[in-house]
C-alpha atoms as a PDB file:
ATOM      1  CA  UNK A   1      61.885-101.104  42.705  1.00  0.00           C
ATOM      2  CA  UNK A   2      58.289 -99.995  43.530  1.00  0.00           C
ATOM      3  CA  UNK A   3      55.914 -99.995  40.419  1.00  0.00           C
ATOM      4  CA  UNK A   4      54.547 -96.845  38.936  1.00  0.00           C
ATOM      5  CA  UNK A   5      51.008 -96.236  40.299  1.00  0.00           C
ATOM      6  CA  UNK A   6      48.471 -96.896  38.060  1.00  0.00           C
ATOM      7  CA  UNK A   7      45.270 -94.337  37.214  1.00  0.00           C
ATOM      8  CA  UNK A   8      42.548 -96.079  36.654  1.00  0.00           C
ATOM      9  CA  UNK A   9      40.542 -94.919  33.870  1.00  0.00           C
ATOM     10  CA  UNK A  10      37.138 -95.210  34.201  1.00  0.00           C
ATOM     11  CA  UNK A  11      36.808 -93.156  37.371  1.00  0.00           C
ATOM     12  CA  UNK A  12      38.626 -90.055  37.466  1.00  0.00           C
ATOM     13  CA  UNK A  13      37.897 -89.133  33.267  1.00  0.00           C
ATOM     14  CA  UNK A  14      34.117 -88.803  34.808  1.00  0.00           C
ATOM     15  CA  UNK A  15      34.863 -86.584  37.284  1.00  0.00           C
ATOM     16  CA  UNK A  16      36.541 -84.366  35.064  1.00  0.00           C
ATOM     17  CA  UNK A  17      34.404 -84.975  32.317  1.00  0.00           C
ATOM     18  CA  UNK A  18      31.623 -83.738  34.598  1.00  0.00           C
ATOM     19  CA  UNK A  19      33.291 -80.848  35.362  1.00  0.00           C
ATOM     20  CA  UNK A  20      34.221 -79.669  32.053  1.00  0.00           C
ATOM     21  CA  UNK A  21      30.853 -80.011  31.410  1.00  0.00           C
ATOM     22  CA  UNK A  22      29.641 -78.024  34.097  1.00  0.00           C
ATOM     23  CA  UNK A  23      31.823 -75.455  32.449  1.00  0.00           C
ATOM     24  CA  UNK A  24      30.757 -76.021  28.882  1.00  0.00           C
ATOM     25  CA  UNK A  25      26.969 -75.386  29.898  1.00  0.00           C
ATOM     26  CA  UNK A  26      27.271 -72.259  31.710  1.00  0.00           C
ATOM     27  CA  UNK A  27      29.925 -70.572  28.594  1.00  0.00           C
ATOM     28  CA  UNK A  28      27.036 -71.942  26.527  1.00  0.00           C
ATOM     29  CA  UNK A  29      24.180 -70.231  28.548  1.00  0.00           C
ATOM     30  CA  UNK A  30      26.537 -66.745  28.717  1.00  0.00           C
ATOM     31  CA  UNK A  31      26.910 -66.447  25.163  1.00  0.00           C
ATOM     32  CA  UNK A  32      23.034 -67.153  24.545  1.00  0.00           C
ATOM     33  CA  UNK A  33      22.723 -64.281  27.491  1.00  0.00           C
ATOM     34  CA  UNK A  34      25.070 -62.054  25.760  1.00  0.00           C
ATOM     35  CA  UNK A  35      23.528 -63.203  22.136  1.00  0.00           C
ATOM     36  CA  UNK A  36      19.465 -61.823  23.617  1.00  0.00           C
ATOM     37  CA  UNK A  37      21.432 -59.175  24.637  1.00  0.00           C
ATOM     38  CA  UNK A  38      23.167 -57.875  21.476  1.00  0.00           C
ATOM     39  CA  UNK A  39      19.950 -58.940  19.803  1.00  0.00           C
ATOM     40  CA  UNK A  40      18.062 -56.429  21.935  1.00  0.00           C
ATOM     41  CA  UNK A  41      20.844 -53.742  20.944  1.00  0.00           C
ATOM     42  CA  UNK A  42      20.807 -51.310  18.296  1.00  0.00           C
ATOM     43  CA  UNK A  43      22.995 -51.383  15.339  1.00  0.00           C
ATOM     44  CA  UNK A  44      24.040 -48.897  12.985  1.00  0.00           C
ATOM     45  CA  UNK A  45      26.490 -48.086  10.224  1.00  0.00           C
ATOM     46  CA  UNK A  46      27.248 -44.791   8.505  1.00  0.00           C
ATOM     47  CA  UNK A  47      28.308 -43.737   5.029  1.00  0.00           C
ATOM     48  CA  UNK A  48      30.153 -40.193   4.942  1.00  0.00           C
ATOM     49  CA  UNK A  49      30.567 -38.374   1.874  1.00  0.00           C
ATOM     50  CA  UNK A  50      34.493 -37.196   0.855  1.00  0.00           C
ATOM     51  CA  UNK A  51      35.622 -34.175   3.107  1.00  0.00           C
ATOM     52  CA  UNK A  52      37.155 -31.779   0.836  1.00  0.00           C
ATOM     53  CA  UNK A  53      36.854 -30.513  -2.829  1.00  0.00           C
ATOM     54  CA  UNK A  54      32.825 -28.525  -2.694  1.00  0.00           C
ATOM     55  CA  UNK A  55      31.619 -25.448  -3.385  1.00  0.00           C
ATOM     56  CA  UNK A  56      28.530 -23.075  -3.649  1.00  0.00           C
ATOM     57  CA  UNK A  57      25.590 -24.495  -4.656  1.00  0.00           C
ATOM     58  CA  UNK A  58      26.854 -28.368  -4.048  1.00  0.00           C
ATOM     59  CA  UNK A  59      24.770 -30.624  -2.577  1.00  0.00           C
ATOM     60  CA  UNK A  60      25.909 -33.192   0.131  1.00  0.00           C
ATOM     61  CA  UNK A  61      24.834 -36.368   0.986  1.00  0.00           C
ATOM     62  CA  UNK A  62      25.472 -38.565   4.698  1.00  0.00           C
ATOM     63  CA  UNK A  63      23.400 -42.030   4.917  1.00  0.00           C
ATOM     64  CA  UNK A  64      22.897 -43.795   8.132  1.00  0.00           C
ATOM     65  CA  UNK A  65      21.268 -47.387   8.809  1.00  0.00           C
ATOM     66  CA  UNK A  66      20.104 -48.074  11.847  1.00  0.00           C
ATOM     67  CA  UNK A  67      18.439 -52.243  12.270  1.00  0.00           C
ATOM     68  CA  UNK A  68      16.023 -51.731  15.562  1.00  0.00           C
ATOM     69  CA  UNK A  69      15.131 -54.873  17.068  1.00  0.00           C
ATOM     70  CA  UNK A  70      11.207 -56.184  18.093  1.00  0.00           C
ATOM     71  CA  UNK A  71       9.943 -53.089  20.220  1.00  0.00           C
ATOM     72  CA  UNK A  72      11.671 -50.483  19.974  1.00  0.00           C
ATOM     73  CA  UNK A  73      10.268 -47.082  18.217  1.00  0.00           C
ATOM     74  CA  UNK A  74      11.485 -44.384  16.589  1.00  0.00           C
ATOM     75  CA  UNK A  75      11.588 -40.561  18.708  1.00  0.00           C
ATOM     76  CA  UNK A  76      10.365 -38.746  14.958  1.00  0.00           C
ATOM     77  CA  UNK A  77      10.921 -35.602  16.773  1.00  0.00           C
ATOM     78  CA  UNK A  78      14.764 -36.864  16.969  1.00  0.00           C
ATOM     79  CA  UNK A  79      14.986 -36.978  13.392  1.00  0.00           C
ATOM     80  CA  UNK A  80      16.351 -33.277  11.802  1.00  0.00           C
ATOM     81  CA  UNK A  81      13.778 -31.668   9.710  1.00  0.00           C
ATOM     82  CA  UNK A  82      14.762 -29.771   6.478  1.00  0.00           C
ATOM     83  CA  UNK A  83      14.156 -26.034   6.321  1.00  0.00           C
ATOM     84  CA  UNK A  84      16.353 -23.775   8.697  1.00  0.00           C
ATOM     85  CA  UNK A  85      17.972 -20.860   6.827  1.00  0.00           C
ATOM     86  CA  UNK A  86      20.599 -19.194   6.957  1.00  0.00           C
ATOM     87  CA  UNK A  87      23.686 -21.611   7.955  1.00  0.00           C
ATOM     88  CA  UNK A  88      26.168 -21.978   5.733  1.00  0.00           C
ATOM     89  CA  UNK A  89      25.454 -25.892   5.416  1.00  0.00           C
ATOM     90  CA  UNK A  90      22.234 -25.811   4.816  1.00  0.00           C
ATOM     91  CA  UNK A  91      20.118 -29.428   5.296  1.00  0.00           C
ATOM     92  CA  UNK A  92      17.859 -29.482   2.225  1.00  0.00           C
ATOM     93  CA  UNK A  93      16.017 -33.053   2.204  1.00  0.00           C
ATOM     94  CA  UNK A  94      15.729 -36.453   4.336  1.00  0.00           C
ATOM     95  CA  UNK A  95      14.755 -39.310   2.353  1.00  0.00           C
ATOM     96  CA  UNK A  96      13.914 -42.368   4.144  1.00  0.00           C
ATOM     97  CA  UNK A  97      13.712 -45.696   3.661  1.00  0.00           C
ATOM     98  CA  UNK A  98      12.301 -48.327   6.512  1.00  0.00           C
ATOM     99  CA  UNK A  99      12.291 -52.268   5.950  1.00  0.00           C
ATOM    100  CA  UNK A 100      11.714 -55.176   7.786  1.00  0.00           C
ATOM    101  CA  UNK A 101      14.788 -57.678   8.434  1.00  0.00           C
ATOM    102  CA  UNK A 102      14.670 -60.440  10.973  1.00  0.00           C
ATOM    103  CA  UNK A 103      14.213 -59.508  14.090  1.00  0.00           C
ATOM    104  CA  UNK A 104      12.981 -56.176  14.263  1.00  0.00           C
ATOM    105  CA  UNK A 105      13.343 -53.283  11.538  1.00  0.00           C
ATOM    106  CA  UNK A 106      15.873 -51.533   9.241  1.00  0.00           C
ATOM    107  CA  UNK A 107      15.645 -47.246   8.758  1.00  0.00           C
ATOM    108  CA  UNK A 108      17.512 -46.302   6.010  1.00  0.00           C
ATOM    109  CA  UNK A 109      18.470 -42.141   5.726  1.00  0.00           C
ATOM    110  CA  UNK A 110      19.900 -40.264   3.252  1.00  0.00           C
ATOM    111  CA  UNK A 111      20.226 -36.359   4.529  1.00  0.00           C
ATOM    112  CA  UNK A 112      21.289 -34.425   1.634  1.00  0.00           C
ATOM    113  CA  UNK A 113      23.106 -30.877   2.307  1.00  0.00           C
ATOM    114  CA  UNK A 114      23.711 -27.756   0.652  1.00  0.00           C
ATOM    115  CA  UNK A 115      26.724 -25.415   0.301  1.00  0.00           C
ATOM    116  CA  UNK A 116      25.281 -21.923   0.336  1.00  0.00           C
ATOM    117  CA  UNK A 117      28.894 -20.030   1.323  1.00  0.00           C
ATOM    118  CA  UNK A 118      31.675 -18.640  -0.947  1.00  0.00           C
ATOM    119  CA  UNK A 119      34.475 -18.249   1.134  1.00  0.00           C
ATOM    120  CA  UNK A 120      37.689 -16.566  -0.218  1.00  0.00           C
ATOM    121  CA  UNK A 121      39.978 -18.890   0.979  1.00  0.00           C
ATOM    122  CA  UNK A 122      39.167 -22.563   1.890  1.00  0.00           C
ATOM    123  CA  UNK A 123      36.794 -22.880   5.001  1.00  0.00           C
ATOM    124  CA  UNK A 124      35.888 -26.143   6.691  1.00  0.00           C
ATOM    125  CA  UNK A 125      32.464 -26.410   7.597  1.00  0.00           C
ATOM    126  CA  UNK A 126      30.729 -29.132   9.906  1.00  0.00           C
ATOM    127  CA  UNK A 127      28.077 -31.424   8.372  1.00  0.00           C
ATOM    128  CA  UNK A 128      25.853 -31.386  12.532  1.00  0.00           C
ATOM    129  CA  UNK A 129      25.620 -33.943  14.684  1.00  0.00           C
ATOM    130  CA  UNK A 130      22.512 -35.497  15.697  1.00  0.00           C
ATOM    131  CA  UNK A 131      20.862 -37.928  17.846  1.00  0.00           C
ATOM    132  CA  UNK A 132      18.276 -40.582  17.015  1.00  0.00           C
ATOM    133  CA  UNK A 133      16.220 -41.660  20.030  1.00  0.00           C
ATOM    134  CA  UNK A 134      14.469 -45.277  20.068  1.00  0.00           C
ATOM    135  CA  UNK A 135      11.812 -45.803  22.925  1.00  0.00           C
ATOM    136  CA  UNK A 136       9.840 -49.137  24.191  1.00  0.00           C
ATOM    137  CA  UNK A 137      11.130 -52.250  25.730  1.00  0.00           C
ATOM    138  CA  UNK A 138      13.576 -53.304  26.814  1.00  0.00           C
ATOM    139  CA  UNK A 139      14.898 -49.408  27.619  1.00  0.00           C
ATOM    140  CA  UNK A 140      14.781 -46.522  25.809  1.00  0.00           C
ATOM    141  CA  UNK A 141      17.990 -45.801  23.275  1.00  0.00           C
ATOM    142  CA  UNK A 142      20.132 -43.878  21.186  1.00  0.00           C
ATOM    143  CA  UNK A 143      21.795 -43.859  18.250  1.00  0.00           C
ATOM    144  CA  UNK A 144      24.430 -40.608  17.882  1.00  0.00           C
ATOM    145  CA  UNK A 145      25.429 -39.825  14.444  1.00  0.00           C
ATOM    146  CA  UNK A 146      28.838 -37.405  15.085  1.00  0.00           C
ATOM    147  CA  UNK A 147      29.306 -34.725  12.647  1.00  0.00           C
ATOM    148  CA  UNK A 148      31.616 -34.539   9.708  1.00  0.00           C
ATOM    149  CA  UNK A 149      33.683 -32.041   8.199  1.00  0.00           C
ATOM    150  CA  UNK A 150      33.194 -30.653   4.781  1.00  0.00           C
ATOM    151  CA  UNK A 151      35.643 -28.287   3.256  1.00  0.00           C
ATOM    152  CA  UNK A 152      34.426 -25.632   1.130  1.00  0.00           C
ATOM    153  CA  UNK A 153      36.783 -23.948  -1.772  1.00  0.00           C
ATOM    154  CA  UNK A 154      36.002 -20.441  -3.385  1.00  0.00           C
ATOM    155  CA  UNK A 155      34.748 -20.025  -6.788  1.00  0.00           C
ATOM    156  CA  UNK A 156      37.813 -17.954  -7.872  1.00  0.00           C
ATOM    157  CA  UNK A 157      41.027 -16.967  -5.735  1.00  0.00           C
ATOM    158  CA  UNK A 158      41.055 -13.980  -3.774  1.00  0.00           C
ATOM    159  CA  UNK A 159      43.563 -12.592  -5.937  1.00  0.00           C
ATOM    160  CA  UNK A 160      43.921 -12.691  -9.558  1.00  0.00           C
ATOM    161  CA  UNK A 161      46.155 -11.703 -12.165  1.00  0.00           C
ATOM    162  CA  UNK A 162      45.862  -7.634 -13.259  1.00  0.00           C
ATOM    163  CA  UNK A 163      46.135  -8.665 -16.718  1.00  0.00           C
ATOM    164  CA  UNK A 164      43.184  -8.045 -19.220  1.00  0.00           C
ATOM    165  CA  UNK A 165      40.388 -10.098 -18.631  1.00  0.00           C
ATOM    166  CA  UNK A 166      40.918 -11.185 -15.241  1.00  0.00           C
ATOM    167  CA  UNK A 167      41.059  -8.590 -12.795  1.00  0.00           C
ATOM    168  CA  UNK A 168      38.134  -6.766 -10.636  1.00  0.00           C
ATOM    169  CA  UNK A 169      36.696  -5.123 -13.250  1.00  0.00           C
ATOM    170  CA  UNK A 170      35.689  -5.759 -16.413  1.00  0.00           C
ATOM    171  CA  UNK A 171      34.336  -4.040 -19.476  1.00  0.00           C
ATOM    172  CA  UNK A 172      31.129  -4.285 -20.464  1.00  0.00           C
ATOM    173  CA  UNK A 173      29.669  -7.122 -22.908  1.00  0.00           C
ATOM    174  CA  UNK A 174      28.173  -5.931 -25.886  1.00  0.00           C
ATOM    175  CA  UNK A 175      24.735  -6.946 -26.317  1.00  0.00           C
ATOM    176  CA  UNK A 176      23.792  -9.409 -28.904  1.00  0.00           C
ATOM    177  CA  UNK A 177      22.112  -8.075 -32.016  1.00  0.00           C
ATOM    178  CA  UNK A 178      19.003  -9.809 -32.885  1.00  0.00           C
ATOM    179  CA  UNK A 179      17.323  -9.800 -36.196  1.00  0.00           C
ATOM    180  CA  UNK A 180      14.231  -8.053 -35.350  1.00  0.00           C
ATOM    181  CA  UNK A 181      13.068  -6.958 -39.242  1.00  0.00           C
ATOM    182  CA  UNK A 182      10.432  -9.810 -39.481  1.00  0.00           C
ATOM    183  CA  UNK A 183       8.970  -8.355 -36.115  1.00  0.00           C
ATOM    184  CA  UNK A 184       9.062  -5.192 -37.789  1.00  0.00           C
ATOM    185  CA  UNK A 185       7.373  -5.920 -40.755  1.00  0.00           C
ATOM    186  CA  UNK A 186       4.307  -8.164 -38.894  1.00  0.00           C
ATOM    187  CA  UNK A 187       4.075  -5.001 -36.463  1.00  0.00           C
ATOM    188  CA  UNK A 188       3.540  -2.599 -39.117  1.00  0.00           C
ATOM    189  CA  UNK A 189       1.486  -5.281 -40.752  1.00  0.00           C
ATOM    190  CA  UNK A 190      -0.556  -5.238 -37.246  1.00  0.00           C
ATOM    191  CA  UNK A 191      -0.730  -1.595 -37.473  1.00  0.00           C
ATOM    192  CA  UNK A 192      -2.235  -0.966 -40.921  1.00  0.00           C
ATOM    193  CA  UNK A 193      -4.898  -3.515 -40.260  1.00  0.00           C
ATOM    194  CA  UNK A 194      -5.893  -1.603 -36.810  1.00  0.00           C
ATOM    195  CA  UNK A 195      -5.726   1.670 -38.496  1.00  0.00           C
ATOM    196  CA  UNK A 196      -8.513   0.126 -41.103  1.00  0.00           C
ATOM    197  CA  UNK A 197     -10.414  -1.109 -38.313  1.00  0.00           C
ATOM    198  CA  UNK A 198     -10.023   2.401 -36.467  1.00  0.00           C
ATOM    199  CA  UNK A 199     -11.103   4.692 -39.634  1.00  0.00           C
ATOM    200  CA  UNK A 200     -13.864   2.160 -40.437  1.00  0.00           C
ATOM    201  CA  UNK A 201     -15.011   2.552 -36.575  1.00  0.00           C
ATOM    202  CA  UNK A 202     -14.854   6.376 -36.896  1.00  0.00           C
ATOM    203  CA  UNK A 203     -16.682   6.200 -40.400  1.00  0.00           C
ATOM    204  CA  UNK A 204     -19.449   3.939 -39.005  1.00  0.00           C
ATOM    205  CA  UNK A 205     -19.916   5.731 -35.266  1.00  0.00           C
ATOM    206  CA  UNK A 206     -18.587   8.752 -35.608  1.00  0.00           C
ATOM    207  CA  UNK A 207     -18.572  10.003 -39.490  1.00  0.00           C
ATOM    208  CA  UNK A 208     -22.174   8.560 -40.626  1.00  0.00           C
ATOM    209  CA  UNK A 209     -24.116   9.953 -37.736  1.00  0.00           C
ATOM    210  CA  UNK A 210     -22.491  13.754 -38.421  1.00  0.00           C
ATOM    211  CA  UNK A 211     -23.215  13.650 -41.549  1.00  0.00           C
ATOM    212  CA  UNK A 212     -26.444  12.297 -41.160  1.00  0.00           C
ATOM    213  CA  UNK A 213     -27.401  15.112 -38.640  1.00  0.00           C
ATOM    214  CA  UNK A 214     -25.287  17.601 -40.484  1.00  0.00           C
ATOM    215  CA  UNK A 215     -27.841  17.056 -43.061  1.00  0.00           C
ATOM    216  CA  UNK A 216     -31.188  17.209 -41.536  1.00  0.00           C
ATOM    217  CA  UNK A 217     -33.918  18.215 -44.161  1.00  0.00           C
ATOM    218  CA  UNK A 218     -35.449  20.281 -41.692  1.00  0.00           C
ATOM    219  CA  UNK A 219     -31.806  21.795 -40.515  1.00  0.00           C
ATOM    220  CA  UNK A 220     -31.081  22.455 -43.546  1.00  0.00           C
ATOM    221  CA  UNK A 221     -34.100  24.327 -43.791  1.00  0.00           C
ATOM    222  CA  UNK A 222     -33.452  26.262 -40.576  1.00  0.00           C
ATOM    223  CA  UNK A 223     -30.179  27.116 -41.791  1.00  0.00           C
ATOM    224  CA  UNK A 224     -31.549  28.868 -44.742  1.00  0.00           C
ATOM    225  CA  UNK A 225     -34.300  30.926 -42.845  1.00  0.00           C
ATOM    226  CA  UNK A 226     -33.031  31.626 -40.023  1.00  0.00           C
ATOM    227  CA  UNK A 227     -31.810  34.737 -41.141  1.00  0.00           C
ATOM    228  CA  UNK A 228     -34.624  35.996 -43.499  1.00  0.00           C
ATOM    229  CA  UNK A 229     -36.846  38.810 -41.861  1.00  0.00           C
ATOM    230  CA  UNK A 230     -40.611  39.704 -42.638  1.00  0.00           C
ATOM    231  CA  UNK A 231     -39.313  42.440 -45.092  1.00  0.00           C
ATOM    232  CA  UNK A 232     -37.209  40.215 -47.014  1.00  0.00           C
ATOM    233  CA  UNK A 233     -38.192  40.120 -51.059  1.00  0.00           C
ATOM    234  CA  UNK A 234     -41.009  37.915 -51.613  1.00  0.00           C
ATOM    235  CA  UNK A 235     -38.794  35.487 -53.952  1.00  0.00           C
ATOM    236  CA  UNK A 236     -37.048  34.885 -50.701  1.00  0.00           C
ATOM    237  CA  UNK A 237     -39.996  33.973 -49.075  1.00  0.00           C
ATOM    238  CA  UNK A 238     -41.312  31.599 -51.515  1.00  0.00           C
ATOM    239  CA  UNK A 239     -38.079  29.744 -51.430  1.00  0.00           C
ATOM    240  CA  UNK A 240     -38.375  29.450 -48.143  1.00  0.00           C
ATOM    241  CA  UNK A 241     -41.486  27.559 -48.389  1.00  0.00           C
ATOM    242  CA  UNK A 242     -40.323  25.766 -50.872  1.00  0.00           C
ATOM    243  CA  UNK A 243     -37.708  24.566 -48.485  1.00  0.00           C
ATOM    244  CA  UNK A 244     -40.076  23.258 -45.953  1.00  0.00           C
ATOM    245  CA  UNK A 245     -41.844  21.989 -48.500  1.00  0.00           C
ATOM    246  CA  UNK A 246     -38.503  19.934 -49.573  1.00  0.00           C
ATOM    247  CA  UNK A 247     -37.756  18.998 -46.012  1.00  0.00           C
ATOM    248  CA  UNK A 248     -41.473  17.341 -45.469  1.00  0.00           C
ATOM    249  CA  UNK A 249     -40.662  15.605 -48.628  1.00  0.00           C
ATOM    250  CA  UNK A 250     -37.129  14.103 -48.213  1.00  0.00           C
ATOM    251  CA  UNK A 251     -38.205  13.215 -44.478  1.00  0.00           C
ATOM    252  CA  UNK A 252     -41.165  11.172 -45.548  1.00  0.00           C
ATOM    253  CA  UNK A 253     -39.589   9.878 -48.238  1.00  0.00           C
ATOM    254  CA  UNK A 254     -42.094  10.779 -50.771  1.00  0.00           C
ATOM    255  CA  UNK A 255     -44.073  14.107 -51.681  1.00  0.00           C
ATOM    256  CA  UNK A 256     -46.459  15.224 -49.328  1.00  0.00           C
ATOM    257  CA  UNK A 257     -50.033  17.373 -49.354  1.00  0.00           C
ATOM    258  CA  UNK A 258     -52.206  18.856 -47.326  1.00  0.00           C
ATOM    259  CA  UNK A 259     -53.974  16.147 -47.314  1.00  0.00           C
ATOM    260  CA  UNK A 260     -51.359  13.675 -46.327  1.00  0.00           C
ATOM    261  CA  UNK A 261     -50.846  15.518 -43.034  1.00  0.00           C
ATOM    262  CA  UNK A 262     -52.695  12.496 -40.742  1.00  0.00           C
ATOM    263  CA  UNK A 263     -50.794   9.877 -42.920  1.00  0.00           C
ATOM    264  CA  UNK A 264     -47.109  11.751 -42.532  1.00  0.00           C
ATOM    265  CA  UNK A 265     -47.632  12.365 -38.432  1.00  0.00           C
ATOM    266  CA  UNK A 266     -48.218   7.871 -38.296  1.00  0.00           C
ATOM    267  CA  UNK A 267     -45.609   7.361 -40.225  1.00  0.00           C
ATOM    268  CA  UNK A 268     -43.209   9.648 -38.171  1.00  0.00           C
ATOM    269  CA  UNK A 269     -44.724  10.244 -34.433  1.00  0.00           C
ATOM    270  CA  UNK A 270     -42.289  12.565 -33.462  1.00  0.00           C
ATOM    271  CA  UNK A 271     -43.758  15.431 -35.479  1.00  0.00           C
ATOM    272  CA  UNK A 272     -47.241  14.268 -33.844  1.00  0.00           C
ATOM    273  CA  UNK A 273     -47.395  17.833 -31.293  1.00  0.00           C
ATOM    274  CA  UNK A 274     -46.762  19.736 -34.196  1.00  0.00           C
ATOM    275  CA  UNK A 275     -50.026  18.079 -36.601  1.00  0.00           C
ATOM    276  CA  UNK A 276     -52.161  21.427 -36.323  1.00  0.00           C
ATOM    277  CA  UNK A 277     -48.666  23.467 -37.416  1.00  0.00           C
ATOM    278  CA  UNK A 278     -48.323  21.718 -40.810  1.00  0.00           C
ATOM    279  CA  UNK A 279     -52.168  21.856 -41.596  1.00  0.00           C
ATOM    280  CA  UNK A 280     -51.609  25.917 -40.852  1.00  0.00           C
ATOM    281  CA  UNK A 281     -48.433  25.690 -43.012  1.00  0.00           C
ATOM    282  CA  UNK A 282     -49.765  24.412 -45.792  1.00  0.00           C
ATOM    283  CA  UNK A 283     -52.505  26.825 -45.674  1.00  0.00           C
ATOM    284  CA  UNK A 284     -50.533  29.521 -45.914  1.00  0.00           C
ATOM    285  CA  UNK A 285     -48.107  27.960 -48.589  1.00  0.00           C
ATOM    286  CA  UNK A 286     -51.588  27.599 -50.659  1.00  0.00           C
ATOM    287  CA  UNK A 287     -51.717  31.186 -49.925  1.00  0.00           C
ATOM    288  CA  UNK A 288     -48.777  32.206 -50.958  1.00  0.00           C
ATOM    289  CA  UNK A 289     -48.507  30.140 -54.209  1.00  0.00           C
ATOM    290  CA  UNK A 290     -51.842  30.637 -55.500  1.00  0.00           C
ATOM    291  CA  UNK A 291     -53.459  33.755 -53.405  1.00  0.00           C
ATOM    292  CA  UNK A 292     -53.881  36.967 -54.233  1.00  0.00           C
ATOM    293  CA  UNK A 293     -52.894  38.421 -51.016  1.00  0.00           C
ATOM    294  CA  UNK A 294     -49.405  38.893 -49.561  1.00  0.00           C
ATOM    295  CA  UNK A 295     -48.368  36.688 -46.450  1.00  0.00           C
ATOM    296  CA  UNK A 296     -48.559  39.464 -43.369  1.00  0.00           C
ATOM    297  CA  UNK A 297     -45.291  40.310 -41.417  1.00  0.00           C
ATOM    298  CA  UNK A 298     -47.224  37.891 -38.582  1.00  0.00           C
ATOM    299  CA  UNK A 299     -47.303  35.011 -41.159  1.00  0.00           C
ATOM    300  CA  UNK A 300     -43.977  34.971 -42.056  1.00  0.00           C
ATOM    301  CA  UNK A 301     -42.738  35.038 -38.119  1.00  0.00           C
ATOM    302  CA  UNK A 302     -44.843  32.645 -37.589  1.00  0.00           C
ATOM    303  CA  UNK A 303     -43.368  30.292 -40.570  1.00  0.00           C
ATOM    304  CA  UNK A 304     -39.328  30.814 -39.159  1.00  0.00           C
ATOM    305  CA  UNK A 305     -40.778  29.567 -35.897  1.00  0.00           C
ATOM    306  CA  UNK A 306     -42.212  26.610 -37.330  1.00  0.00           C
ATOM    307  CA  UNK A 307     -39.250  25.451 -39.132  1.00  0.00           C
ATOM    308  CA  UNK A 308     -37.398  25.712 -35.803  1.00  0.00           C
ATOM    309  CA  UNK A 309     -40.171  23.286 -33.702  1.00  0.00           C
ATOM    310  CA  UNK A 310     -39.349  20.832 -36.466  1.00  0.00           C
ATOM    311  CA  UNK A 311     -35.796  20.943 -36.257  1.00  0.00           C
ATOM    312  CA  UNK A 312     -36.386  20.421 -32.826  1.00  0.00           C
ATOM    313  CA  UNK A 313     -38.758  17.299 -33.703  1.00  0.00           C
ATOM    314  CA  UNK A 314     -36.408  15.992 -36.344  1.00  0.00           C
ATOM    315  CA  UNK A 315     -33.909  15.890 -33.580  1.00  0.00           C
ATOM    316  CA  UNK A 316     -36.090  14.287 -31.345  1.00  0.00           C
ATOM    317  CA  UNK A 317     -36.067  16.989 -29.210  1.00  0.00           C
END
């Protein structure tokens, strides 16, 4: 019987060692190709927010990571921008967040929603789609981010019971009552001092300078001879004098003579056109105090108009 045939060892273990190696080396250099090429890929992951239970006025979050390798960039025009009104899902804010991690670059973002519809029965609105664009090397690429459903309940249901309190209409609330007596009180309080103020105002501009002018010496004297005539009884005539006399007194504050007549005019300039009148005056008062004659129908015109040219002095007219 023949013997088995023998395989030598040391021989044909190479060659298929060899081989095997052969093999080996190029699975080796395919995963480092595919490796640099994953490496040069983007990556992202997405958190959604629940689908269902929202309404008016909620606010919705979505966050998505993307890690960018070494050269690529971020398209910012890509990236949706907060501000467009009128949909029912309104996009109200993206925060972002961007941080380094080996290899290239993480961007974090958080887009935050808001419900602005009130449907009356439950709707299911769409959070949009987008699409992030990356360029630079070693091609340009894309990141979409699909959208997502949100469901959106009403406030109250369409239809509600008729009973009291809950249907369509309703009565009107009474308005709370406020304690407003210490308001009162402070505005009254408020009141009586601005009245004081207001009748000490009208005392000090208004009341003081009437009765001041209402009490003129010389319109006082006016007053009193305006309607005398040159016949009028002499008595009448010498109180009439003695009415100028008073008014020259009381408006220089002291009594005056004929001799005072310079010293009276300084003191008050206004009567200074009228410093030949009062030397004439008090001539003829000396005249008709101490003369013998009586004062002519002329003289006695000519005194009514001089008490009227100093009214019209006094008043600075």
């Amino acid at each position: 019987m023949p013997e088995p045939a023998m395989i030598t060892l040391g021989r044909v273990p190479c060659a298929r060692r060899r081989g095997f190696r052969g093999v080996m080396v190029g699975l080796a250099a395919w995963a480092a190709c595919a490796g640099a090429l994953a490496a040069m890929q983007l990556d992202a992951a997405f958190s959604e927010p629940r689908a269902f239970g929202y309404q008016v006025g909620d606010l919705v979050s979505r966050s998505v990571t993307v890690d960018a390798p070494d050269g690529l960039v971020l398209d910012e025009s890509s990236v949706p921008q907060p501000g467009v009104r009128g949909n029912a899902l309104e996009l109200r804010s993206v925060a972002r967040l961007d941080s380094g991690v080996s290899g290239g670059r993480r961007l974090e973002f958080r887009l935050t929603y808001q419900v602005f519809l009130s449907p009356p029965q439950p709707r299911t609105l769409e959070m949009p789609g987008f699409v992030l664009r990356f360029h630079g090397e070693p091609r340009e690429q894309e990141i979409r981010v699909e959208a997502w459903p949100v469901t959106v309940s009403p406030l109250v249901p369409e239809d509600v019971s008729p009973r009291r309190g809950l249907g369509e209409l309703q009565p009107d609330a009474a308005p709370l009552l406020i304690d407003t007596r210490a308001a009162r009180w402070r505005l009254m309080a408020y009141g009586g001092v601005a009245l004081v103020l207001l009748a000490w105002l009208a005392h000090v501009y208004i009341g003081l300078p009437w009765w001041a002018r209402a009490h003129r010496p010389f319109l006082q004297a006016w007053r009193a001879l305006r309607g005398l005539t040159p016949d009028s009884p002499d008595p009448q005539w010498r109180a009439a004098f003695q009415r100028l006399h008073d008014a020259l007194n009381r408006t220089m504050g002291e009594v005056v003579f004929e001799q005072g007549v310079d010293r009276f005019v300084a003191a008050r300039p206004r009567f200074g056109p009228l410093r030949e009148d009062l030397a004439t005056f008090f001539q003829q008062s000396r005249r008709e105090f101490f003369g013998d004659e009586r004062s002519t129908t002329a003289d006695r015109q000519w005194v009514v108009e001089f008490c009227r040219r100093c009214r019209d002095a006094e008043r600075g007219g």
